[in-house]
Protein backbone atom coordinates (compact mmCIF):
# COMPACT_ATOMS: atom_id res chain seq x y z
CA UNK A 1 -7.79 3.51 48.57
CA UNK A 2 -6.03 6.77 47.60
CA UNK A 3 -2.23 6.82 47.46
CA UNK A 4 -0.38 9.33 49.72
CA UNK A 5 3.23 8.58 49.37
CA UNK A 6 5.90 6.47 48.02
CA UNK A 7 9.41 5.65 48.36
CA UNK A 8 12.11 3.33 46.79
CA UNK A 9 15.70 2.47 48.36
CA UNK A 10 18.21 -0.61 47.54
CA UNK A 11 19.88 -1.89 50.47
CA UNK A 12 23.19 -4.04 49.88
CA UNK A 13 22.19 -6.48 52.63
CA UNK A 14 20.23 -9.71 52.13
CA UNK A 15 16.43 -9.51 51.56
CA UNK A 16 15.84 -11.99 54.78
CA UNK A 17 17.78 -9.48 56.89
CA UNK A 18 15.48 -6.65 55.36
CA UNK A 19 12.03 -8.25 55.72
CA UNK A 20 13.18 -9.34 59.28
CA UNK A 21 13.87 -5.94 60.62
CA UNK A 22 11.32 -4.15 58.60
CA UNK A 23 8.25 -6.41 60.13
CA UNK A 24 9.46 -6.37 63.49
CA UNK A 25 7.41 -2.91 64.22
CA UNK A 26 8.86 -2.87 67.30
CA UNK A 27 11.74 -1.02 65.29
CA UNK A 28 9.63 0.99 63.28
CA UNK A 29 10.43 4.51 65.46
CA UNK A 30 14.34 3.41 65.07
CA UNK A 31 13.85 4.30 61.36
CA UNK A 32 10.63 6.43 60.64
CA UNK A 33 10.44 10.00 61.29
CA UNK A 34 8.20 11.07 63.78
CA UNK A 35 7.30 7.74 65.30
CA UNK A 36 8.03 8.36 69.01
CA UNK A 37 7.60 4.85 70.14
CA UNK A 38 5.52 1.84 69.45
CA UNK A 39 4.82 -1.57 71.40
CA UNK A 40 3.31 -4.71 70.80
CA UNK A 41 -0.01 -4.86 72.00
CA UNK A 42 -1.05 -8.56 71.19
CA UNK A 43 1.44 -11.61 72.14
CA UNK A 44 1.32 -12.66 68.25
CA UNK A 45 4.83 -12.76 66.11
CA UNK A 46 5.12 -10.14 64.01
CA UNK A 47 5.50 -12.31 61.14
CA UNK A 48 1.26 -13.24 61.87
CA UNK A 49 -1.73 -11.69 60.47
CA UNK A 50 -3.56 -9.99 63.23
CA UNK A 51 -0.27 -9.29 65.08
CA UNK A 52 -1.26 -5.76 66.72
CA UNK A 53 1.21 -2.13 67.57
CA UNK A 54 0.13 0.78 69.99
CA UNK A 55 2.08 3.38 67.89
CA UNK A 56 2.74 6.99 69.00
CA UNK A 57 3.31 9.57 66.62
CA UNK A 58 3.65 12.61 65.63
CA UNK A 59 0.85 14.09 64.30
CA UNK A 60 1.04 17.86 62.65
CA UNK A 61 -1.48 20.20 64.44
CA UNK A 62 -2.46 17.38 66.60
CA UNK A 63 0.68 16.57 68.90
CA UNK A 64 1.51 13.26 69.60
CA UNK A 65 -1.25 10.70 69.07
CA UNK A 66 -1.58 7.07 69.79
CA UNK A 67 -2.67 5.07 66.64
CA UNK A 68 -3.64 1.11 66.72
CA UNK A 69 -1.69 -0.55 63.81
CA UNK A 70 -2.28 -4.75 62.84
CA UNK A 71 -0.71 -6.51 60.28
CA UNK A 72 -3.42 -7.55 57.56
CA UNK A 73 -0.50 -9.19 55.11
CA UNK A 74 2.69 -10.89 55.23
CA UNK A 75 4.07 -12.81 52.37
CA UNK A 76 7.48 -13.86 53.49
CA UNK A 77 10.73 -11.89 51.72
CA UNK A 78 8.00 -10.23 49.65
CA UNK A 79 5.42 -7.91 50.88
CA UNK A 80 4.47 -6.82 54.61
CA UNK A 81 0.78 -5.18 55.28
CA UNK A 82 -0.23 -2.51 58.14
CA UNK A 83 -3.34 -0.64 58.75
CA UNK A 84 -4.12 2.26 61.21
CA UNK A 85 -6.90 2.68 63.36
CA UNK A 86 -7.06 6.25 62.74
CA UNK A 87 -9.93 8.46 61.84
CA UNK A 88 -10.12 10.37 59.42
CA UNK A 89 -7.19 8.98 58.10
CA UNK A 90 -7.47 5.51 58.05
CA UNK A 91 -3.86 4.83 57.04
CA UNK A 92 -2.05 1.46 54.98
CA UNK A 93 1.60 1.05 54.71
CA UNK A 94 2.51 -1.30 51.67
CA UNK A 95 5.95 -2.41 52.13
CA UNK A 96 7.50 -4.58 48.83
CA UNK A 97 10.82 -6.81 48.78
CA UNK A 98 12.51 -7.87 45.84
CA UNK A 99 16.18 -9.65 45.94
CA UNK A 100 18.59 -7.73 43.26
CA UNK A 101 22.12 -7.42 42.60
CA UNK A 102 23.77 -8.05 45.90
CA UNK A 103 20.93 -6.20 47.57
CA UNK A 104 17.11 -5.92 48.11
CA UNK A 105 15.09 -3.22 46.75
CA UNK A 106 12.62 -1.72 49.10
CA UNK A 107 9.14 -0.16 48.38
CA UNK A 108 7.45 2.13 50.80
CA UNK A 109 4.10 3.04 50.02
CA UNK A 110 1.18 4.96 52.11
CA UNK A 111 -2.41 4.83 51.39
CA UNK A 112 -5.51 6.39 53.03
CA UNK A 113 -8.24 3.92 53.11
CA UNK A 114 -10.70 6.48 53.77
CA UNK A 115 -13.91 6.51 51.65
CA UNK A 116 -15.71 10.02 53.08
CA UNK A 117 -15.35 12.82 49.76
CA UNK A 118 -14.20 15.67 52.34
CA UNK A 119 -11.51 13.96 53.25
CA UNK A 120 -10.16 13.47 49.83
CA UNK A 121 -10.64 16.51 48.75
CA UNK A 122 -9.55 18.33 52.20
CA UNK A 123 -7.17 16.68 54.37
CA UNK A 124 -5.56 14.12 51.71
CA UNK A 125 -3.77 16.71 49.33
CA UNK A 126 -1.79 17.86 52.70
CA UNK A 127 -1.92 14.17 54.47
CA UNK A 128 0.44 13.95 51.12
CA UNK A 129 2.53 16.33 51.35
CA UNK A 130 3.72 15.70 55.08
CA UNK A 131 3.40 11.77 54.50
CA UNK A 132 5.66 12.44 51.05
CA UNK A 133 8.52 13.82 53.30
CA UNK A 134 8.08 11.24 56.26
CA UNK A 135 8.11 8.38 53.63
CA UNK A 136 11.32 9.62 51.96
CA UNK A 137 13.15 10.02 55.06
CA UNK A 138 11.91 6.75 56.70
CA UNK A 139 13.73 5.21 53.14
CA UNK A 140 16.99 6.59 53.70
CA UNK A 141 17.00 6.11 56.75
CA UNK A 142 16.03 2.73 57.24
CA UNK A 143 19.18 2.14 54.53
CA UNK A 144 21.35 3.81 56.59
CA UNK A 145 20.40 2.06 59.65
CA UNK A 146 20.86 -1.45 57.74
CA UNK A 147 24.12 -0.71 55.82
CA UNK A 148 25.47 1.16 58.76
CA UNK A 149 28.39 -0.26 60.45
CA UNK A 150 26.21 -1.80 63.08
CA UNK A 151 24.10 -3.13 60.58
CA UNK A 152 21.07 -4.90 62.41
CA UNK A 153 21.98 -4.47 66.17
């Protein structure tokens, strides 16, 4: 796998809160940038391994695109696991939990899963760059959307 982007954010709320909203995908375009909407497409919980989204989303150059996501991990309070049906792509999101200090720290993290050369060396350098800004964004403003004044509504 080849790493595209990254992002870390501490939210003063309490890691079950975080992990709950965060893995219910269903959410996911309430706090990512560029995710236009996105639906469960399997009548697993989200909290289940195989638990499958019909994301649509932006994609630069493209337009809007509709991407398969399922859940390959979920370690409860701890770590959440997507992949993307989406060629060349072939995108992970990583997402880490860790309880500190009146809080819960947050990793975001994007990977491309896709073993073809040309694609590392063509479309990965700028699948960075974009994913880089989308992944920093999402961050704050998944913080923002969980320390807000409506908190989790």
């Amino acid at each position: 796998m080849t790493p595209l982007a990254d992002a870390q954010v501490h939210i003063c709320r309490p890691v079950g809160a975080v992990f709950g909203y965060v893995i219910d995908m269903e959410r996911f375009a309430e706090w990512f940038p560029h995710v236009m909407h996105i639906e469960s497409a399997n009548a697993l919980s989200c909290a289940q391994v195989g638990k499958e989204y019909l994301e649509s989303v932006k994609v630069p150059l493209r337009g809007v695109r509709r991407i398969r996501l399922t859940v390959r991990e979920v370690q409860h309070e701890q770590r959440f696991v997507t992949e993307g049906r989406f060629s060349p792509l072939m995108p992970r999101m990583e997402v880490s939990f860790a309880e500190r200090e009146g809080g819960t720290d947050v990793m975001l993290r994007m990977f491309s899963r896709s073993d073809r050369a040309v694609v590392r060396w063509l479309l990965l350098p700028w699948a960075a760059r974009v994913l880089q800004r989308r992944v920093a964004a999402g961050a704050v403003r998944l913080k923002a959307k969980l320390e807000g004044a409506s908190g989790l509504s």
